[in-house]
Protein backbone atom coordinates (compact mmCIF):
# COMPACT_ATOMS: atom_id res chain seq x y z
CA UNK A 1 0.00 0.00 0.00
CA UNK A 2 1.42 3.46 -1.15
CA UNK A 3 1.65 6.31 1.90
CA UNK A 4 -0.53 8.54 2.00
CA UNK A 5 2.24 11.44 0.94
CA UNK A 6 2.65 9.24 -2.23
CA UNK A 7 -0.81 9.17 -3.30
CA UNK A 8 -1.69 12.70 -3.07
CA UNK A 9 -0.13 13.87 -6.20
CA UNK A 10 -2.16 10.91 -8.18
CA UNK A 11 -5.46 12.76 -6.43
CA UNK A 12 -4.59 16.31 -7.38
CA UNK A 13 -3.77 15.00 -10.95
CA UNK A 14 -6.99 13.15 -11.16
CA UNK A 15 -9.10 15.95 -9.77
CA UNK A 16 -7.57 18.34 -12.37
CA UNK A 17 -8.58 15.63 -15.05
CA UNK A 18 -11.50 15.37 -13.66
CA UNK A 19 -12.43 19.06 -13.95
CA UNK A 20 -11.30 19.21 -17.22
CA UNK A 21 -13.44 16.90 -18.08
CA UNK A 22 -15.94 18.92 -16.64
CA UNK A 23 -15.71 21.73 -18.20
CA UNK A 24 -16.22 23.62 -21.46
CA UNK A 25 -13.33 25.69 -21.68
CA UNK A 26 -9.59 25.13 -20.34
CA UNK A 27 -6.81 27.12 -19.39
CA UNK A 28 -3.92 27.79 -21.75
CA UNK A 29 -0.50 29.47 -22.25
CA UNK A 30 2.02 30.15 -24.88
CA UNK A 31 5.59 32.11 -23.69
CA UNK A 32 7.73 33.77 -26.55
CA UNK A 33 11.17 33.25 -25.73
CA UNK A 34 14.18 35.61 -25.89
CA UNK A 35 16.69 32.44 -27.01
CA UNK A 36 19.79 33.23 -25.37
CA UNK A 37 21.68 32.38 -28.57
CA UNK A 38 24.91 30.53 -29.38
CA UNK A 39 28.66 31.96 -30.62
CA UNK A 40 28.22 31.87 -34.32
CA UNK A 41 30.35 28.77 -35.51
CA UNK A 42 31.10 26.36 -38.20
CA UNK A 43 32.20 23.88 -36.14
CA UNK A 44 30.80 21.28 -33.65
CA UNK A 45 31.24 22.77 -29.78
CA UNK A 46 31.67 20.05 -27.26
CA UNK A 47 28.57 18.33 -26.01
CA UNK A 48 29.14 19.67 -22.73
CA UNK A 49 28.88 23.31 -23.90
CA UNK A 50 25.95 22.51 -26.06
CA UNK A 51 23.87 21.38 -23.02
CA UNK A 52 25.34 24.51 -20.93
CA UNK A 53 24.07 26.56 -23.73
CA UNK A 54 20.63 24.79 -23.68
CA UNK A 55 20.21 24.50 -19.77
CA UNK A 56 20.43 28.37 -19.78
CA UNK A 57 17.21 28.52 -22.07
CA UNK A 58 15.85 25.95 -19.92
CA UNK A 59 15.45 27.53 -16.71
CA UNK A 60 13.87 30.51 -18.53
CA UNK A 61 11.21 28.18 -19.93
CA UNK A 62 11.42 26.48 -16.67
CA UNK A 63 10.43 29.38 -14.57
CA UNK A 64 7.34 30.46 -17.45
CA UNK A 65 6.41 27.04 -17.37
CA UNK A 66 5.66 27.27 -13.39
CA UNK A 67 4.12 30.42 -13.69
CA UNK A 68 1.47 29.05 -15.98
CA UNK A 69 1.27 26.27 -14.13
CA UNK A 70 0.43 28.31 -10.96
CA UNK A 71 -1.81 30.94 -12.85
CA UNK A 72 -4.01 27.02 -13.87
CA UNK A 73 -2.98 26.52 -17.27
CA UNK A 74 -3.45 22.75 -18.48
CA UNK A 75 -0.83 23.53 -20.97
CA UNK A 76 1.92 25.71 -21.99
CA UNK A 77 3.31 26.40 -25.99
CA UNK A 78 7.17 27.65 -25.96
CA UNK A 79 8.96 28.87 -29.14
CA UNK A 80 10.31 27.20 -32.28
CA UNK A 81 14.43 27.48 -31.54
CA UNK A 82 13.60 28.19 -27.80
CA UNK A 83 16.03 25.72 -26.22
CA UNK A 84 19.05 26.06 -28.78
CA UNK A 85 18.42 29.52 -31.23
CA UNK A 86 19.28 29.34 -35.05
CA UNK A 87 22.77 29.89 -35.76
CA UNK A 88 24.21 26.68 -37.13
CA UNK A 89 25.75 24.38 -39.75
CA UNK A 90 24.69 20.86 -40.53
CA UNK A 91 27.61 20.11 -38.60
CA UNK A 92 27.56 22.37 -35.55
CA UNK A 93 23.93 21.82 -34.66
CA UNK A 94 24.91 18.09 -34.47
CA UNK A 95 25.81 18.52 -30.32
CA UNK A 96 22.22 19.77 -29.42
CA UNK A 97 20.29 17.42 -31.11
CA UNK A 98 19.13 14.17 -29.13
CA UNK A 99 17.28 10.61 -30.75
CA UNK A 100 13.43 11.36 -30.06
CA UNK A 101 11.44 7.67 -29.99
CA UNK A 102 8.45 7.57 -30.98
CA UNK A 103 5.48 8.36 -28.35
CA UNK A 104 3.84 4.49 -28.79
CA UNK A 105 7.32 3.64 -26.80
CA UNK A 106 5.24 4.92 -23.62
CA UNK A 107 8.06 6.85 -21.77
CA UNK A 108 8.81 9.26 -19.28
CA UNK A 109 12.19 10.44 -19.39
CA UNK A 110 11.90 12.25 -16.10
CA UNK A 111 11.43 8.95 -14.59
CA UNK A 112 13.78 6.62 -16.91
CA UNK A 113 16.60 9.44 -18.51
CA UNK A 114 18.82 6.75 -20.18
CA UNK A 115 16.33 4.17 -22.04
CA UNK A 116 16.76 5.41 -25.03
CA UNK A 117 20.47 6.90 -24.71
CA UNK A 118 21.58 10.30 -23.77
CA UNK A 119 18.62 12.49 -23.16
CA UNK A 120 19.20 15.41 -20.93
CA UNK A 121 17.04 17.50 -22.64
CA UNK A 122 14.17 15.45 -23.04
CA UNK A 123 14.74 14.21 -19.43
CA UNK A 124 14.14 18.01 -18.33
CA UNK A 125 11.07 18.58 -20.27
CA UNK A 126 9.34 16.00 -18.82
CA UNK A 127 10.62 17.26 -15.47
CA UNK A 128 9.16 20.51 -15.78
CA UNK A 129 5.72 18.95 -17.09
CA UNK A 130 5.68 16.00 -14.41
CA UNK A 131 6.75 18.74 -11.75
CA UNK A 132 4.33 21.01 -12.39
CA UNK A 133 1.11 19.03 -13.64
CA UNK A 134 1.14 20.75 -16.81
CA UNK A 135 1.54 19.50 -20.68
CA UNK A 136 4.76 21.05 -21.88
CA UNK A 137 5.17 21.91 -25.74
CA UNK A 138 8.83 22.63 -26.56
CA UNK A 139 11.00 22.56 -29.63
CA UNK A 140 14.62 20.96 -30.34
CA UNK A 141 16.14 18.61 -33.00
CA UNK A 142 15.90 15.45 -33.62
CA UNK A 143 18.87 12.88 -34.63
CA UNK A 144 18.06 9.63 -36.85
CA UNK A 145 20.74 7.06 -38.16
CA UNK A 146 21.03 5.83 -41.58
CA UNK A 147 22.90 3.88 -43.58
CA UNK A 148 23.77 2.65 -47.31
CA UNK A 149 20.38 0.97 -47.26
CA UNK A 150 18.46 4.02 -47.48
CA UNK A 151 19.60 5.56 -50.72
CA UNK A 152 18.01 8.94 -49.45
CA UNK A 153 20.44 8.52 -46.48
CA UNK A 154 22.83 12.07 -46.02
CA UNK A 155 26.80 11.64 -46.29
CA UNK A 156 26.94 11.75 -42.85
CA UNK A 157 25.03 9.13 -41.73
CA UNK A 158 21.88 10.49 -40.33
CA UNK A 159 19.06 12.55 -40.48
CA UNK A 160 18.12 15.48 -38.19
CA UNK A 161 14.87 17.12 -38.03
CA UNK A 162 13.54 19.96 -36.21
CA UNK A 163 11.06 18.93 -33.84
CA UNK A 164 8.20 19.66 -31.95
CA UNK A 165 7.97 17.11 -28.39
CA UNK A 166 5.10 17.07 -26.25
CA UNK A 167 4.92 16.01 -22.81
CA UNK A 168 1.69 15.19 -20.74
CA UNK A 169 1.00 15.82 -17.27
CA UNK A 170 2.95 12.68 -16.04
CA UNK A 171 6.03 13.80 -18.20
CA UNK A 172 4.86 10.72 -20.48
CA UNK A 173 6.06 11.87 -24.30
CA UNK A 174 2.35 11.85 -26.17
CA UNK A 175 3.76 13.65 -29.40
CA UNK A 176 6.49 14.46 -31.43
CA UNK A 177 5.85 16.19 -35.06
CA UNK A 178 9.45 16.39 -37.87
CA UNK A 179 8.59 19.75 -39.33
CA UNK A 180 7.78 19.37 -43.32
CA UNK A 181 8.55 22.47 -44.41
CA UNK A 182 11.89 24.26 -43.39
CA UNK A 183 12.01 27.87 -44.32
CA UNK A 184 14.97 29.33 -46.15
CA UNK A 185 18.35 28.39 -43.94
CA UNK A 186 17.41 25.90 -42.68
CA UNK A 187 19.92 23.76 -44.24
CA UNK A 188 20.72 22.03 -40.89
CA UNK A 189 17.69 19.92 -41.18
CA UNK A 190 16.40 17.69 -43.27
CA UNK A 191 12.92 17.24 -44.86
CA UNK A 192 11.00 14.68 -43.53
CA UNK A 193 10.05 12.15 -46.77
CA UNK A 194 5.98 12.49 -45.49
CA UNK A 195 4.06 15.00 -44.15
CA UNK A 196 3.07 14.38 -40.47
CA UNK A 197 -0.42 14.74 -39.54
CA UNK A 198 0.18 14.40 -35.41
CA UNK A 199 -2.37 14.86 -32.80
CA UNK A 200 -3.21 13.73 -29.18
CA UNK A 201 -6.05 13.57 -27.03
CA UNK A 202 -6.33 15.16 -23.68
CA UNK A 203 -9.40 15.79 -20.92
CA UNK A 204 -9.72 19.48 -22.40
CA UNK A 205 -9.89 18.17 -26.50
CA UNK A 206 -7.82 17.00 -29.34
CA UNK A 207 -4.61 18.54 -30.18
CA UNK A 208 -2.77 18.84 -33.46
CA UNK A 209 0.87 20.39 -34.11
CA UNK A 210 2.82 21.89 -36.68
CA UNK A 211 5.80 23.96 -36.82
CA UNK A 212 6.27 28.03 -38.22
CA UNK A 213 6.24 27.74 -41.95
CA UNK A 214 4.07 24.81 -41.97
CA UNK A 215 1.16 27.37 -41.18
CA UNK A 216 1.43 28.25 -44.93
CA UNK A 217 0.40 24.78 -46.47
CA UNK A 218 -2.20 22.58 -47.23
CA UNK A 219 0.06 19.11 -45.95
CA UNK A 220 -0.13 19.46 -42.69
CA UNK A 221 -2.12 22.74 -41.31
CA UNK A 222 -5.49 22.14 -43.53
CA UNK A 223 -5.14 18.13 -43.20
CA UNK A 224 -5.08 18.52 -39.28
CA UNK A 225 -8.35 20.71 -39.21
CA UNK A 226 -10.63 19.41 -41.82
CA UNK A 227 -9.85 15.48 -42.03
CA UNK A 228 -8.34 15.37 -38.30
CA UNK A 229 -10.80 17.49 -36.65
CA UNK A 230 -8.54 18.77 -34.16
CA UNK A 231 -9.84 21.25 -31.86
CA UNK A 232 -6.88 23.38 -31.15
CA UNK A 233 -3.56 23.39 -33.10
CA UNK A 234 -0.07 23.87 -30.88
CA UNK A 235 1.91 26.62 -32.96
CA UNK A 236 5.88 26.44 -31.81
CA UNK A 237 7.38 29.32 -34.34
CA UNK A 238 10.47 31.28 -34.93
CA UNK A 239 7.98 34.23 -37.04
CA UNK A 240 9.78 36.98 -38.63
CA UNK A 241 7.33 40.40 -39.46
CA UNK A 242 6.85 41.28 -42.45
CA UNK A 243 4.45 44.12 -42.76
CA UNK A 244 2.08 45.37 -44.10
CA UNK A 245 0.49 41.61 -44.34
CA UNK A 246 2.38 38.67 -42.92
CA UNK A 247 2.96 40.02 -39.29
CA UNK A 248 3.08 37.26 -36.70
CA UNK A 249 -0.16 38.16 -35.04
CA UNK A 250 -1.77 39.27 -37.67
CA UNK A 251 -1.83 36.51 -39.31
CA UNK A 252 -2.19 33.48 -37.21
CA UNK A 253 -4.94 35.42 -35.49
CA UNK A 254 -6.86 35.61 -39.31
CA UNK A 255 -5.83 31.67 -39.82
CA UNK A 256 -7.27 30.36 -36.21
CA UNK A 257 -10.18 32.69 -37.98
CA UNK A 258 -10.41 31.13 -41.30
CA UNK A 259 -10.01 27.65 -39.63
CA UNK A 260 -12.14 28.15 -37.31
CA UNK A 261 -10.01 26.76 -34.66
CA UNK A 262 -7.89 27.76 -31.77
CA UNK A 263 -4.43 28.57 -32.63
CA UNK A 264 -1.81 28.91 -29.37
CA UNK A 265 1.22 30.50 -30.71
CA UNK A 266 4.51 30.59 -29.16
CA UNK A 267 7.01 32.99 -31.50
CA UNK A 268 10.84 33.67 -30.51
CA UNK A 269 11.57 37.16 -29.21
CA UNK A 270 14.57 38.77 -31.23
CA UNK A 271 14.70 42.52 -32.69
CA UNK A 272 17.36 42.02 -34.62
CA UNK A 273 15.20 39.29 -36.73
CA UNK A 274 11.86 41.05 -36.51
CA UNK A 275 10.92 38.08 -34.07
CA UNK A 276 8.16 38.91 -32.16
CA UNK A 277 4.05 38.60 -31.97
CA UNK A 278 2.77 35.38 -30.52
CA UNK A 279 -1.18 34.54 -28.88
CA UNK A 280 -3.60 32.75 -28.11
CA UNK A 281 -6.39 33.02 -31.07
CA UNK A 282 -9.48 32.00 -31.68
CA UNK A 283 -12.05 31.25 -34.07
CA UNK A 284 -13.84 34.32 -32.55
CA UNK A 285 -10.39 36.35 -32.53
CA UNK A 286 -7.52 36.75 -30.22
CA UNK A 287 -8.17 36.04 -26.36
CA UNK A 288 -4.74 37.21 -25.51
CA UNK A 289 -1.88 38.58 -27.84
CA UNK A 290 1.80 40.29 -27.89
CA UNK A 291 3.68 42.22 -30.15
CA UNK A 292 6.69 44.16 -28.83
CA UNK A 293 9.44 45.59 -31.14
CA UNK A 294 11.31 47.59 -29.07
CA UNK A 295 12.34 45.70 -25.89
CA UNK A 296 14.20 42.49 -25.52
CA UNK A 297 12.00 40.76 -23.27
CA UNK A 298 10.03 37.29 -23.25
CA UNK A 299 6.38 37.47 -22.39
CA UNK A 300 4.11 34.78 -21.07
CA UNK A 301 0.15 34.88 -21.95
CA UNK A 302 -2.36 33.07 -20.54
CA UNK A 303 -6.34 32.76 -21.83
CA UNK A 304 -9.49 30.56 -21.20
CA UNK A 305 -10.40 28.72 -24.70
CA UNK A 306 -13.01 26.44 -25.84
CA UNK A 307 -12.38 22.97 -25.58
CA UNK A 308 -14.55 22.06 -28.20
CA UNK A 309 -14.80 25.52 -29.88
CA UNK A 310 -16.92 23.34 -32.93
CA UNK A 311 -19.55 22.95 -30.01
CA UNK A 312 -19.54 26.54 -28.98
CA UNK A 313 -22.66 28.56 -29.07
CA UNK A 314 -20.50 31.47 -30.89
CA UNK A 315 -18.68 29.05 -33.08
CA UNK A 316 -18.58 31.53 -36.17
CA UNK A 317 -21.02 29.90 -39.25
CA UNK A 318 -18.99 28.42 -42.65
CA UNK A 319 -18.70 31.36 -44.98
CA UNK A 320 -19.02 31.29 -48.45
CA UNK A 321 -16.13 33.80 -49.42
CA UNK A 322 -17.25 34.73 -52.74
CA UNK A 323 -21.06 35.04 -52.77
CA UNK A 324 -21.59 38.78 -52.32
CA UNK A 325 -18.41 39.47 -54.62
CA UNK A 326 -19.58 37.45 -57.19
CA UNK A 327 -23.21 38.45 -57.32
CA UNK A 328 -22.72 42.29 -58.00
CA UNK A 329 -21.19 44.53 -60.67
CA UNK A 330 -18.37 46.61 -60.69
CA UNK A 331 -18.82 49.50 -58.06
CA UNK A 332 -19.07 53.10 -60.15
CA UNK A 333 -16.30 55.65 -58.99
CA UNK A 334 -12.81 56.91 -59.47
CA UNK A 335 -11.09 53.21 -60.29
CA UNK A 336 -8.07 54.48 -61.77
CA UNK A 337 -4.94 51.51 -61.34
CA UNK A 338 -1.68 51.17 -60.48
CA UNK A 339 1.24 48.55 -59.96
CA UNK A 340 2.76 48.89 -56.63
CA UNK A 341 5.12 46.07 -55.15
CA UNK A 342 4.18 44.15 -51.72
CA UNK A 343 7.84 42.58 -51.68
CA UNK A 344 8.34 40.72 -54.71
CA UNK A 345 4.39 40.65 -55.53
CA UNK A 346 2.99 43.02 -57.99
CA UNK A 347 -0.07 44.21 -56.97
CA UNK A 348 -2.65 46.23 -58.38
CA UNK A 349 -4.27 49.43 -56.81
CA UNK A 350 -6.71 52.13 -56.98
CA UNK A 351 -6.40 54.79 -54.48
CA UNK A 352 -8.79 56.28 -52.44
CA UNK A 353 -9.24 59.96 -53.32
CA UNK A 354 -12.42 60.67 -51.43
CA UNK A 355 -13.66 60.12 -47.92
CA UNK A 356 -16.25 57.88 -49.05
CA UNK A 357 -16.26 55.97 -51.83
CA UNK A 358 -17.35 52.34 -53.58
CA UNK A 359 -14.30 50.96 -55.85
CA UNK A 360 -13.50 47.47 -57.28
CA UNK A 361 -10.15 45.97 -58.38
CA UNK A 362 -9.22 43.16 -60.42
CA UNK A 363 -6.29 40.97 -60.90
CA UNK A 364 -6.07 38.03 -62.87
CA UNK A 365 -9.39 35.87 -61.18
CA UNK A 366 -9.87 37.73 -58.69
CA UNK A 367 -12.11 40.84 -57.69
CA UNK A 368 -11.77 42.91 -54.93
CA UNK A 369 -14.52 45.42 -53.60
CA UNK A 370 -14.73 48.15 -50.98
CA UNK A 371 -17.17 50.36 -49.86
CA UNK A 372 -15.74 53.10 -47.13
CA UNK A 373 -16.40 56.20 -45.13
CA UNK A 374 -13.35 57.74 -43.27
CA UNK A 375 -13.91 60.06 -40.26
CA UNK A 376 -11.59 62.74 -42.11
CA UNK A 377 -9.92 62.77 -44.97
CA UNK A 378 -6.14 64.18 -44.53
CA UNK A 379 -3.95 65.05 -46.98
CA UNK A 380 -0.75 63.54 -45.40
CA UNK A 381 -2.09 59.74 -45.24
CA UNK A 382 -2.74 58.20 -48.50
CA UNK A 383 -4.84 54.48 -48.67
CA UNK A 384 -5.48 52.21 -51.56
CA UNK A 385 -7.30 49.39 -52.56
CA UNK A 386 -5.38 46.62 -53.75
CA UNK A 387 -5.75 43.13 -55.19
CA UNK A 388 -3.17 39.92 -55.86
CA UNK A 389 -3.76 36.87 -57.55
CA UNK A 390 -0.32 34.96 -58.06
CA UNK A 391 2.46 32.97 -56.32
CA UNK A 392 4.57 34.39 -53.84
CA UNK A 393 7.84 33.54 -52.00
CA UNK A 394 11.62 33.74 -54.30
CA UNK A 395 12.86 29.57 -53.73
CA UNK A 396 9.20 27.81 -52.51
CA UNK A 397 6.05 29.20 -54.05
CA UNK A 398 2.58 29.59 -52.89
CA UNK A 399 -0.27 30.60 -54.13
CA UNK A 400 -2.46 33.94 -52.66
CA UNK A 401 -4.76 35.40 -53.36
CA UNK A 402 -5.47 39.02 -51.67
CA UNK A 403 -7.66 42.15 -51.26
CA UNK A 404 -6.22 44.65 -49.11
CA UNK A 405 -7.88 48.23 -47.53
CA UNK A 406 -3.50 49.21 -47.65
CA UNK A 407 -2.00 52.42 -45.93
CA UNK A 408 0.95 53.69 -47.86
CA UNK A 409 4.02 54.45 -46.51
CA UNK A 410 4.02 57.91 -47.61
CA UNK A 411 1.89 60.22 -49.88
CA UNK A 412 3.96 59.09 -53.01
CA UNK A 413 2.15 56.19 -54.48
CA UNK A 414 5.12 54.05 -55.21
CA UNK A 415 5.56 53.74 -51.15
CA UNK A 416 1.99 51.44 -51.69
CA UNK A 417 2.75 48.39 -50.22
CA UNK A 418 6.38 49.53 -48.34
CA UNK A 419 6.32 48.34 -44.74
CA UNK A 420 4.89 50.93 -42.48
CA UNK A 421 3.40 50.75 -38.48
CA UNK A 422 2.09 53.78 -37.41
CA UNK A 423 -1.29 55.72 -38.84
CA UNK A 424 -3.97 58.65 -38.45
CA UNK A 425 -6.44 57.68 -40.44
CA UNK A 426 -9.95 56.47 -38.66
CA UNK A 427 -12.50 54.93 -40.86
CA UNK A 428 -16.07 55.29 -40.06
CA UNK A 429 -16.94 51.78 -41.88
CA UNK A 430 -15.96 49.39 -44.72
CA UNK A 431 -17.12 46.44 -46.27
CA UNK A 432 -14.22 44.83 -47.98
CA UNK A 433 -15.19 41.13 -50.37
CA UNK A 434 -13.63 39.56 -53.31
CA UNK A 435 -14.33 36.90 -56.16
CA UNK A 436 -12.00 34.60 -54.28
CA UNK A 437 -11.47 30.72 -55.86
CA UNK A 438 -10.86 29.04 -52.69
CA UNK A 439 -13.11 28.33 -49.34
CA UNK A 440 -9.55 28.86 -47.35
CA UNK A 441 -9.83 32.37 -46.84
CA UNK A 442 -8.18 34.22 -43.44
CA UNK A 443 -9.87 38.17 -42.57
CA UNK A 444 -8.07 40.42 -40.42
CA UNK A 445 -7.88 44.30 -39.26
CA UNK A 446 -4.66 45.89 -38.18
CA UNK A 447 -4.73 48.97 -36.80
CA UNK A 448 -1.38 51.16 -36.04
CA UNK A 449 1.48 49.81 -33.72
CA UNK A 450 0.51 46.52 -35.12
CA UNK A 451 -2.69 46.49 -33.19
CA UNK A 452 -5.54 43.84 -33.50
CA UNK A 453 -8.65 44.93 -33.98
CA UNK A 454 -11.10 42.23 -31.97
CA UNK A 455 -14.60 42.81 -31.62
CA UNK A 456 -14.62 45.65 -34.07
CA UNK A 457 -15.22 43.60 -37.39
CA UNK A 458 -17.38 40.67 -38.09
CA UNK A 459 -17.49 38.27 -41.32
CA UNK A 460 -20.42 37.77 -43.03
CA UNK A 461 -21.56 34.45 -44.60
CA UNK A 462 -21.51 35.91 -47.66
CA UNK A 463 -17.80 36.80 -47.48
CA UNK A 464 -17.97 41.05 -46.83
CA UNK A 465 -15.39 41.81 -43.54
CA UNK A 466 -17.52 44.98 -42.85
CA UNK A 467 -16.75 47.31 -39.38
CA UNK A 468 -19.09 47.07 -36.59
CA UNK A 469 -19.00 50.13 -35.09
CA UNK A 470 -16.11 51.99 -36.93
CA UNK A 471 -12.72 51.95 -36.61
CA UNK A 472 -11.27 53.15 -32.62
CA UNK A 473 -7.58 53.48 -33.63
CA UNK A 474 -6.32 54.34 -36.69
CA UNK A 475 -5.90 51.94 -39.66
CA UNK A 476 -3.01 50.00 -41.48
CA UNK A 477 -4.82 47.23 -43.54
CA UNK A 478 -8.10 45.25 -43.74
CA UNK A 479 -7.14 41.95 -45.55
CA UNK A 480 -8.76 38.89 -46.79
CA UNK A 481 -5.76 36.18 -47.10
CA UNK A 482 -7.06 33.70 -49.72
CA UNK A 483 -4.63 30.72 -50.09
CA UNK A 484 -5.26 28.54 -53.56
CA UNK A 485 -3.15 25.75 -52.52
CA UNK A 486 -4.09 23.64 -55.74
CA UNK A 487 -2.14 26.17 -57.10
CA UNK A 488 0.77 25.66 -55.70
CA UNK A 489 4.17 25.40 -57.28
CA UNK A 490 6.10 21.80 -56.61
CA UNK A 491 8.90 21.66 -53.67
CA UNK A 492 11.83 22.81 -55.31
CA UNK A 493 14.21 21.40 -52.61
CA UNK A 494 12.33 18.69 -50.77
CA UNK A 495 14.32 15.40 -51.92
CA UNK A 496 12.93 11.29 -51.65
């Protein structure tokens, strides 16, 4: 017969189940991590200084990871990089990275460290989750030997993978995802041959979990949502702003928005990069966001979600993005165009000359429409509506399709598209649709100092983002994000 001082953490764990399982909603948290980041090298530092390295990062995530545990969350969502940062080789990454089993092995490393071989790192993670009664998401690489039987097998004799590890409340390892599609640099890992499609159950719903870029495509983000039916997806990410449309909160709040699902994202917390922004967003909006470009510190967020947001008596209805667009003529007015560049993309735009107005623009299939009143027209702030139908990115490219309500830079029209944060400009109300090809279609407001806009827009189920009560703060952009992923362009550096 166990003591009694030995059974009491098996009753607080099952009470906490047991309330979870009780309830609708559950408590969650995601921490963006400044990585305390490596000495820039080619080669290989001993294993002893890689763990040093690591251990520092760890008891930063270690002492988040208790907070949220003693603020109630049931689980906590650290960054993509968090334990180790960026700055490697093939070859000098090789010292952090540790052999990650699969979860059906049914082990807790906090409680058996050496089954599996060296494991320091995933011996602490489960530590901090078993310790604290929480589920843990963290981020590190992944090591996998090959050999001449594999003809896809690397020079050096193994693969390594950056990976997402997730530990339950016993410290048991219940998931671990290869991220499928490594952004530009990321030449120390290699691409896993399959997509992943990995998700878990807990008392408080059904997980899924991808990694950063992966948000972008249909293999594994859509696959986890529509065929898994996940409730909410665990977002680990290393997201580097790009105004005026691919912002870290801005858009993984309009994705979790699109989807319909909760989102928790965990971003990395470097200036220097543009790393910041991270949440936790719903299908409603944002409960709880961050975005802070001038300080170096990490931030932890906590919010009460939905377990079953699908079940929720707001649970926003399936639009059909294209129905008003599609069903109405070209809007009369001023619809003079332009080519301004958003990046590399070539969009087209009509500016705005009035305070009110009704304007359409077209690009290849797609038709954007606006309808707008401004509180005051000023002659310093110039805004235009824009509209992309085409691939994007320089090495991997995707397919988007956009209308934009776009603050320029400047009153010179060639600034259109130019990254810019701060406006004037109120807006009494707009109604922005377009003639989009796709049902995958992500609406969001941004409003200046990369400000969310919740509760101040709604989507129609005909596809028109229109203002609820006008706009409080002034405007940057209202986008629709339309992703055609048939469209797509093949992997131009994914190998067998």
């Amino acid at each position: 017969m166990l003591p009694s001082q030995a059974l009491l953490p098996a009753v607080v764990l099952a009470l906490t189940a047991l309330q979870a399982l009780a309830s609708n909603t559950f408590m969650a948290a995601v921490y963006e991590h400044a990585v305390i980041l490596p000495d820039a090298s080619q080669e290989p530092v001993p294993p002893s200084d890689a763990l040093a390295l690591m251990n520092k990062n760890m008891d930063v995530l270690e002492e988040a990871i208790k907070e949220a545990a003693q603020q109630g969350a049931h689980i906590i969502v650290t960054p993509e990089d968090g334990i180790y940062g960026w700055r490697f080789t093939r070859e000098s990454i090789y010292p952090y990275l540790e052999d990650i089993p699969d979860p059906a092995v049914n082990w807790i490393p906090c409680t058996d460290p050496s089954r599996f071989g060296p494991a320091p790192v995933q011996e602490r993670l489960s530590c901090m989750a078993r310790n604290n009664s929480i589920y843990v998401v963290a981020n590190m690489g992944d090591k996998k030997p090959c050999d001449s039987s594999d003809p896809s097998c690397p020079r050096d004799g193994r693969y390594q993978y950056n990976t997402d590890v997730v530990f339950d409340t016993q410290g048991k390892l219940v998931a671990r995802y290869h991220k499928y599609h490594l952004f530009r640099g990321e030449t120390q890992f290699n691409y896993p041959k399959e997509p992943e499609a990995v998700t878990f159950e807990t008392p408080f719903g059904k997980f899924g979990i991808f990694t950063c870029f992966d948000i972008l495509f249909y293999e594994p983000a859509v696959v986890l949502v529509n065929k898994m039916q996940v409730d909410t997806v665990l977002f680990p990410t290393a997201w580097m702003n790009v105004l005026p449309f691919l912002t870290a909160v801005q858009f993984h709040s309009a994705w979790a928005m699109g989807m319909r699902v909760n989102l928790l994202s965990a971003n990395t917390h470097n200036t220097n990069t543009a790393m910041t922004g991270d949440g936790l967003f719903t299908p409603e909006g944002p409960a709880a966001y961050h975005y802070d470009s001038a300080t170096e510190e990490g931030r932890l967020l906590l919010a009460e979600l939905s377990t079953h947001p699908r079940l929720s008596p707001t649970y926003p209805p399936a639009i059909n993005w294209s129905s008003y667009a599609t069903s109405i003529n070209k809007f009369p007015g001023e619809n003079n165009t332009f080519s301004g560049a958003v990046r590399r993309d070539i969009f087209t735009f009509s500016e705005l000359r009035h305070k009110h107005g009704n304007y359409t623009v077209c690009q290849g299939d797609l038709c954007c429409h606006l309808i707008y009143q401004m509180s005051n027209k000023r002659k310093d702030e110039v805004y235009v509506l824009g509209a992309f139908d085409g691939l994007h990115g320089s090495v991997i490219k995707y397919h988007w399709q956009i209308c934009t309500l776009l603050k320029c830079r400047s009153t010179n029209l060639s600034t259109c598209g130019q990254p810019t944060e701060t406006a004037q400009t109120k807006f009494e109300m707009f109604s922005l649709s377009g003639t989009f090809g796709t049902s995958y279609v992500f609406p969001e407001v941004l409003y200046s100092g990369v400000q969310l806009a919740p509760g101040e827009f709604e989507v129609l189920r005909d596809g028109r983002l229109k203002s609820k009560n006008g706009t409080s703060k002034p405007l940057i952009t209202v986008t629709l994000f339309g992703r055609l992923y048939e469209k797509d362009k093949p992997h131009p550096l994914r190998f067998p």
